[in-house]
PDB file of N, CA and C in Angstrom:
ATOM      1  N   UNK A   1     -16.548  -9.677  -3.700  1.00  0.00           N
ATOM      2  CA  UNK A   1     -15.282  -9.358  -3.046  1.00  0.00           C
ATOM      3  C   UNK A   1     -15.375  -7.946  -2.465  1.00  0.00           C
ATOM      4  N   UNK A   2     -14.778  -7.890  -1.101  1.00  0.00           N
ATOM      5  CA  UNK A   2     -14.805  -6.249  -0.809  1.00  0.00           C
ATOM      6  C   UNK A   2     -13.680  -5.545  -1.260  1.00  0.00           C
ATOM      7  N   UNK A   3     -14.290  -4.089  -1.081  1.00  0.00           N
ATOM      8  CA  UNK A   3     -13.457  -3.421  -1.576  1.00  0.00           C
ATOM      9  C   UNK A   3     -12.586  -2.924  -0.938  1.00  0.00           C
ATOM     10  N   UNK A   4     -11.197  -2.813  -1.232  1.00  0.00           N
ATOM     11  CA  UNK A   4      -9.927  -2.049  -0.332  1.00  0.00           C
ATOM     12  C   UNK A   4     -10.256  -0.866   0.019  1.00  0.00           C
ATOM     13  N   UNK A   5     -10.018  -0.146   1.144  1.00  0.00           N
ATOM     14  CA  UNK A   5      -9.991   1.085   1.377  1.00  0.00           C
ATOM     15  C   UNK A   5      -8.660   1.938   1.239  1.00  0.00           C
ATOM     16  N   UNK A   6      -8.470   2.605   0.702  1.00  0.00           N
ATOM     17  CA  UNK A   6      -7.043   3.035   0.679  1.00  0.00           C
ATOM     18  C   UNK A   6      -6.352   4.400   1.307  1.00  0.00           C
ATOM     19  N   UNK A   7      -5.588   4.190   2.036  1.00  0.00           N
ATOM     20  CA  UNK A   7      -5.198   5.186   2.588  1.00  0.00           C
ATOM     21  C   UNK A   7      -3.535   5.686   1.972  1.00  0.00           C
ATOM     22  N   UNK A   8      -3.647   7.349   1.334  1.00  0.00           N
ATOM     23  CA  UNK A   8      -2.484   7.906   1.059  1.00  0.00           C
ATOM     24  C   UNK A   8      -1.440   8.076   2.511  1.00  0.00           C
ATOM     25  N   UNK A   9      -0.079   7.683   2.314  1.00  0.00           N
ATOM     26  CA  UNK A   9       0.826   8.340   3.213  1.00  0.00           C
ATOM     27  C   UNK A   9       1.119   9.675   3.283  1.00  0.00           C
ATOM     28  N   UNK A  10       1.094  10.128   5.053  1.00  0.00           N
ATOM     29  CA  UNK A  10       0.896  11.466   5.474  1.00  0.00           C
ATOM     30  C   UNK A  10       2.417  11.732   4.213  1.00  0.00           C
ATOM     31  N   UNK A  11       3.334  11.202   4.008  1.00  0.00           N
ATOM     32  CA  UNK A  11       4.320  12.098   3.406  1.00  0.00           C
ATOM     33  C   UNK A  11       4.376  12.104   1.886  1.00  0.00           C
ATOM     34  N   UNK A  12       3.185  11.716   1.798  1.00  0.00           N
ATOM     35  CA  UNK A  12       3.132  12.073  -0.343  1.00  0.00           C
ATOM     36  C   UNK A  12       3.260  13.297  -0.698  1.00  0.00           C
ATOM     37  N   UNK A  13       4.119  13.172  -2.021  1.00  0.00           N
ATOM     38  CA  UNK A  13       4.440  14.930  -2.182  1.00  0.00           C
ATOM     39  C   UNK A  13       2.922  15.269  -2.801  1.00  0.00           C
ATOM     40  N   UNK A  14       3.594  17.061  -3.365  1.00  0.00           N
ATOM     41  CA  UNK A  14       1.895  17.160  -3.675  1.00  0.00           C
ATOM     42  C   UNK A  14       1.380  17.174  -4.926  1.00  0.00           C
ATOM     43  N   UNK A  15       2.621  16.928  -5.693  1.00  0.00           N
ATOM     44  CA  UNK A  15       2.516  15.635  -7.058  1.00  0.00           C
ATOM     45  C   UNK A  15       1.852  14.473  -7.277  1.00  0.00           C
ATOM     46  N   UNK A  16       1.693  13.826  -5.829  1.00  0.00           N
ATOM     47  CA  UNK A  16       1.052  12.499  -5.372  1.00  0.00           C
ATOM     48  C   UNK A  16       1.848  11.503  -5.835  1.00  0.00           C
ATOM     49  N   UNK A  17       2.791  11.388  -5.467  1.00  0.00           N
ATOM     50  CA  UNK A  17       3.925  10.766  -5.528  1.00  0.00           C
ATOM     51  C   UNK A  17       4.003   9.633  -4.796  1.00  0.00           C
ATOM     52  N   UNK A  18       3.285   8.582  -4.486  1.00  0.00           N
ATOM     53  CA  UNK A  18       3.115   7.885  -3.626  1.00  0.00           C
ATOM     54  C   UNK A  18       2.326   6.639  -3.722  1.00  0.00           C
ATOM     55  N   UNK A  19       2.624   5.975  -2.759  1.00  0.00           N
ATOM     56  CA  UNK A  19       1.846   4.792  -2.714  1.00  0.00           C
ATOM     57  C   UNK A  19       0.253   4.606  -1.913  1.00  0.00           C
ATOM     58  N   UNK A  20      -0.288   4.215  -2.020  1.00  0.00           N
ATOM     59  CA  UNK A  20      -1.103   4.047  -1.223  1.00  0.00           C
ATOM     60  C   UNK A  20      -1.520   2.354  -0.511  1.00  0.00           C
ATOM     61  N   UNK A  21      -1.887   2.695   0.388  1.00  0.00           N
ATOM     62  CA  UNK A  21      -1.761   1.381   1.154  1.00  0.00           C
ATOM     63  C   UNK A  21      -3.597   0.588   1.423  1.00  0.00           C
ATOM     64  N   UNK A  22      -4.055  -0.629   1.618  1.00  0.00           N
ATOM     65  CA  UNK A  22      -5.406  -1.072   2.275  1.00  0.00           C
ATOM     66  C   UNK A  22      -5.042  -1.672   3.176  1.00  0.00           C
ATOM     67  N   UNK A  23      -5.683  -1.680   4.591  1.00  0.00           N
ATOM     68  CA  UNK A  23      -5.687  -2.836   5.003  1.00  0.00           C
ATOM     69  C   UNK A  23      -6.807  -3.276   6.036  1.00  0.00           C
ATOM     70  N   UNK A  24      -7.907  -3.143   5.143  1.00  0.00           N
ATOM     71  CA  UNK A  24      -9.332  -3.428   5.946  1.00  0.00           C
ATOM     72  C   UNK A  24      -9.705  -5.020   5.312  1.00  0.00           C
ATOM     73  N   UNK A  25      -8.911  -5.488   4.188  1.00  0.00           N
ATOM     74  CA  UNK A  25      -9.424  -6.877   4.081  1.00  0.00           C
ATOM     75  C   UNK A  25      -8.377  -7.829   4.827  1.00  0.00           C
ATOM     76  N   UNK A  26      -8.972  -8.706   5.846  1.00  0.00           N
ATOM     77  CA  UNK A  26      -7.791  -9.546   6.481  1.00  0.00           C
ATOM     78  C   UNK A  26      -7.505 -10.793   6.056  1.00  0.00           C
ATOM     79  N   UNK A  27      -5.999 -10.579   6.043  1.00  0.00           N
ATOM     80  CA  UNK A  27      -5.318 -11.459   5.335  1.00  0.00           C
ATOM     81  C   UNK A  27      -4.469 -10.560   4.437  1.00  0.00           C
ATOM     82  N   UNK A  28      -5.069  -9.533   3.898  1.00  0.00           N
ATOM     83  CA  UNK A  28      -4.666  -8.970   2.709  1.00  0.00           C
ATOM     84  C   UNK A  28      -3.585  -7.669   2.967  1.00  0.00           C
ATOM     85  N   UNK A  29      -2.763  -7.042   1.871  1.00  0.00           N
ATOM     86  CA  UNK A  29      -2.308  -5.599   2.198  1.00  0.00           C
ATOM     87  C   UNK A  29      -2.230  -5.797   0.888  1.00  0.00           C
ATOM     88  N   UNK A  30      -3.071  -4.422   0.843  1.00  0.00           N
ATOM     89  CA  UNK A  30      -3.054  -4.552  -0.924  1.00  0.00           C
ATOM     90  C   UNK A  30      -2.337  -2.891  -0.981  1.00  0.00           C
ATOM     91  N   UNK A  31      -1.735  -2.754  -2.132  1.00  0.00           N
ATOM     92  CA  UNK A  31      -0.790  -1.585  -2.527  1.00  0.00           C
ATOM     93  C   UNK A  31      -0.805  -1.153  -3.701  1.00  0.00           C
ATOM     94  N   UNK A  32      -1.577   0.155  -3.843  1.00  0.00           N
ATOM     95  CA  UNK A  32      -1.298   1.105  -5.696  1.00  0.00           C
ATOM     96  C   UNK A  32      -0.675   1.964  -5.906  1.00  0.00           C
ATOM     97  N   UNK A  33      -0.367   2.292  -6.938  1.00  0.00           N
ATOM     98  CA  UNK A  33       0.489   3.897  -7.166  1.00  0.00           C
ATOM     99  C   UNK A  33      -0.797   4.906  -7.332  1.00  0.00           C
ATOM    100  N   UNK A  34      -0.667   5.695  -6.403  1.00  0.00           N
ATOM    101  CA  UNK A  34      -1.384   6.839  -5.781  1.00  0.00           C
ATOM    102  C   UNK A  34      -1.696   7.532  -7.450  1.00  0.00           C
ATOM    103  N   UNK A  35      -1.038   7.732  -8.312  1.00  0.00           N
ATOM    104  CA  UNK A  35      -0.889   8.607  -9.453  1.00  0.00           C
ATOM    105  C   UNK A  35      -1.851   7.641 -10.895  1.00  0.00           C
ATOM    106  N   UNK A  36      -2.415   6.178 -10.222  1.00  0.00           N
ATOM    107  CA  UNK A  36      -3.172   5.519 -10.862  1.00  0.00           C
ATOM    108  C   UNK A  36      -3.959   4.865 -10.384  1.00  0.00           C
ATOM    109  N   UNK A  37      -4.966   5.242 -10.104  1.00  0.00           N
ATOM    110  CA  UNK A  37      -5.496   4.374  -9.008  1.00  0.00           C
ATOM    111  C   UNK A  37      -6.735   3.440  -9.541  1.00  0.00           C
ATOM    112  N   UNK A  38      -6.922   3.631 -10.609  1.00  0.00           N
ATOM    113  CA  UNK A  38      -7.514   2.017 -11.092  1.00  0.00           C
ATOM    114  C   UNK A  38      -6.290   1.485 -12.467  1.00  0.00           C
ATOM    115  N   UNK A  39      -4.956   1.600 -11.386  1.00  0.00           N
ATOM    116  CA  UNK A  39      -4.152   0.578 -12.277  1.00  0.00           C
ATOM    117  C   UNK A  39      -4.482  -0.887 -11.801  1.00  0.00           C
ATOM    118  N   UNK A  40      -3.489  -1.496 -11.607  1.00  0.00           N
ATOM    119  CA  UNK A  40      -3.333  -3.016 -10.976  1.00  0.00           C
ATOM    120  C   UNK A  40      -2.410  -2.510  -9.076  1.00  0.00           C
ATOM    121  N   UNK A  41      -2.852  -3.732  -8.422  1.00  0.00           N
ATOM    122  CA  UNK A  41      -2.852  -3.458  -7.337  1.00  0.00           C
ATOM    123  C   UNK A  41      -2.002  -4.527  -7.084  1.00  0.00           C
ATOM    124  N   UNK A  42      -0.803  -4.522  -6.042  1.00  0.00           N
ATOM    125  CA  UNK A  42      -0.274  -5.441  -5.463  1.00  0.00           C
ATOM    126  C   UNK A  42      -0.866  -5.868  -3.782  1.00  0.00           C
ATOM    127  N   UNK A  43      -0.919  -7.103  -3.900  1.00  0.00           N
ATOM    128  CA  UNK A  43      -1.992  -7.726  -3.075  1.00  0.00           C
ATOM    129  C   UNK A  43      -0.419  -8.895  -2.291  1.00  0.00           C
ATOM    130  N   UNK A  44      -0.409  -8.433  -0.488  1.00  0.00           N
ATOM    131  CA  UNK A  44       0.602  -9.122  -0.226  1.00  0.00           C
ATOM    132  C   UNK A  44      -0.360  -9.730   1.261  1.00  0.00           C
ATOM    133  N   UNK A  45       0.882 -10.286   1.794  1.00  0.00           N
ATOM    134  CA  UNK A  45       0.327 -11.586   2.980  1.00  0.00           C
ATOM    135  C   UNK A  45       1.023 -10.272   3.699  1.00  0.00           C
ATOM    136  N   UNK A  46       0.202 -10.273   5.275  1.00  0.00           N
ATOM    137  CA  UNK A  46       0.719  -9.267   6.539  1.00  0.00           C
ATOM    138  C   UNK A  46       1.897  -9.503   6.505  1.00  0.00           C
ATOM    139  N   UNK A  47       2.595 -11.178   6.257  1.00  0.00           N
ATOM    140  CA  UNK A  47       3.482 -11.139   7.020  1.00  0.00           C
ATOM    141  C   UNK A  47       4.781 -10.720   5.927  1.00  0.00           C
ATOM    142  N   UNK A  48       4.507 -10.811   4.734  1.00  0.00           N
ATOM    143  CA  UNK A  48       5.248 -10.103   3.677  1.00  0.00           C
ATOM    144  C   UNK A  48       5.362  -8.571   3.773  1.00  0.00           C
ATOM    145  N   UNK A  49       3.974  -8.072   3.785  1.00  0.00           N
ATOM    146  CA  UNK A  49       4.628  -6.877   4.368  1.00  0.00           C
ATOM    147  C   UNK A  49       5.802  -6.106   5.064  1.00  0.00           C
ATOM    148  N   UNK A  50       5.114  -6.730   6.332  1.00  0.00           N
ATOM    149  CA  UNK A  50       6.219  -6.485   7.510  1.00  0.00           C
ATOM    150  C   UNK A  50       7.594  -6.803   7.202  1.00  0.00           C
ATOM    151  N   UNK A  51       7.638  -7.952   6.459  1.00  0.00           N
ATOM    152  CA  UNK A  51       8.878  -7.714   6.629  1.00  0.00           C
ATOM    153  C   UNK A  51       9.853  -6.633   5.278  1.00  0.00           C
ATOM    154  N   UNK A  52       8.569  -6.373   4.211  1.00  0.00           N
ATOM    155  CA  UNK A  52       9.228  -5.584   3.345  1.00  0.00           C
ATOM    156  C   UNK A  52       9.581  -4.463   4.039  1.00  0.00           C
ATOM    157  N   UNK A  53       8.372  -3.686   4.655  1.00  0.00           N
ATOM    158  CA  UNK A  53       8.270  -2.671   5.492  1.00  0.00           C
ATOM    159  C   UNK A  53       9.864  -2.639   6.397  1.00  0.00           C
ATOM    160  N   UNK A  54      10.190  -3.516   7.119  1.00  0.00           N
ATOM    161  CA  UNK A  54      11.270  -3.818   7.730  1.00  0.00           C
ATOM    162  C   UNK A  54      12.904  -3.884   7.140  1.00  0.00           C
ATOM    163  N   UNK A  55      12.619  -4.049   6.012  1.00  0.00           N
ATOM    164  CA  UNK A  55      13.914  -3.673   5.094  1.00  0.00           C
ATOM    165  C   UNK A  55      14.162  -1.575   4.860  1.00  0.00           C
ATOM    166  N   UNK A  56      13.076  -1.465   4.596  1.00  0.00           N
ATOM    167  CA  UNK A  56      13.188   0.113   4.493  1.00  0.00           C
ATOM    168  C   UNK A  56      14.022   0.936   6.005  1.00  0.00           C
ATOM    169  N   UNK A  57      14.102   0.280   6.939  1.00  0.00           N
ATOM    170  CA  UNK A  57      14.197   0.909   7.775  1.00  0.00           C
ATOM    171  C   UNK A  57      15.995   0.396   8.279  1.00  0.00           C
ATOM    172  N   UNK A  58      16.422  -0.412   7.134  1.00  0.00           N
ATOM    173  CA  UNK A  58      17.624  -1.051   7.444  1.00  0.00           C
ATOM    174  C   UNK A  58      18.574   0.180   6.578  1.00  0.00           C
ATOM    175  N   UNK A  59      19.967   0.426   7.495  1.00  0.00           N
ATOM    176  CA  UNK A  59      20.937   1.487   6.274  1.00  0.00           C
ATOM    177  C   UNK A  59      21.323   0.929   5.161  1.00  0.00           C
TER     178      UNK A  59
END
């Protein structure tokens, strides 16, 4: 299996407060807490994403 690459968001505090995101395997968006990073990983479909992603941006 390959491995995720993970990229921190430009706005993590500097606590590392944050999530981190993959998305070099396709099909996949896999997601960890930045502050554990060989915890467990949430592993979603693009199109789940998007639309989680898409709630954040609702008031």
């Amino acid at each position: 299996m390959p491995e995720f690459n993970f990229t921190k968001s430009s706005y993590s505090t500097p606590s590392n407060e944050c999530l981190e995101v993959a998305r070099n395997i396709p099909g996949t968006i896999a997601i960890r807490d930045s502050k554990s990073p060989t915890g467990p990983i949430l592993r979603l479909t693009p199109t789940t994403w998007t639309k989680f992603t898409a709630t954040l941006n609702t008031p």
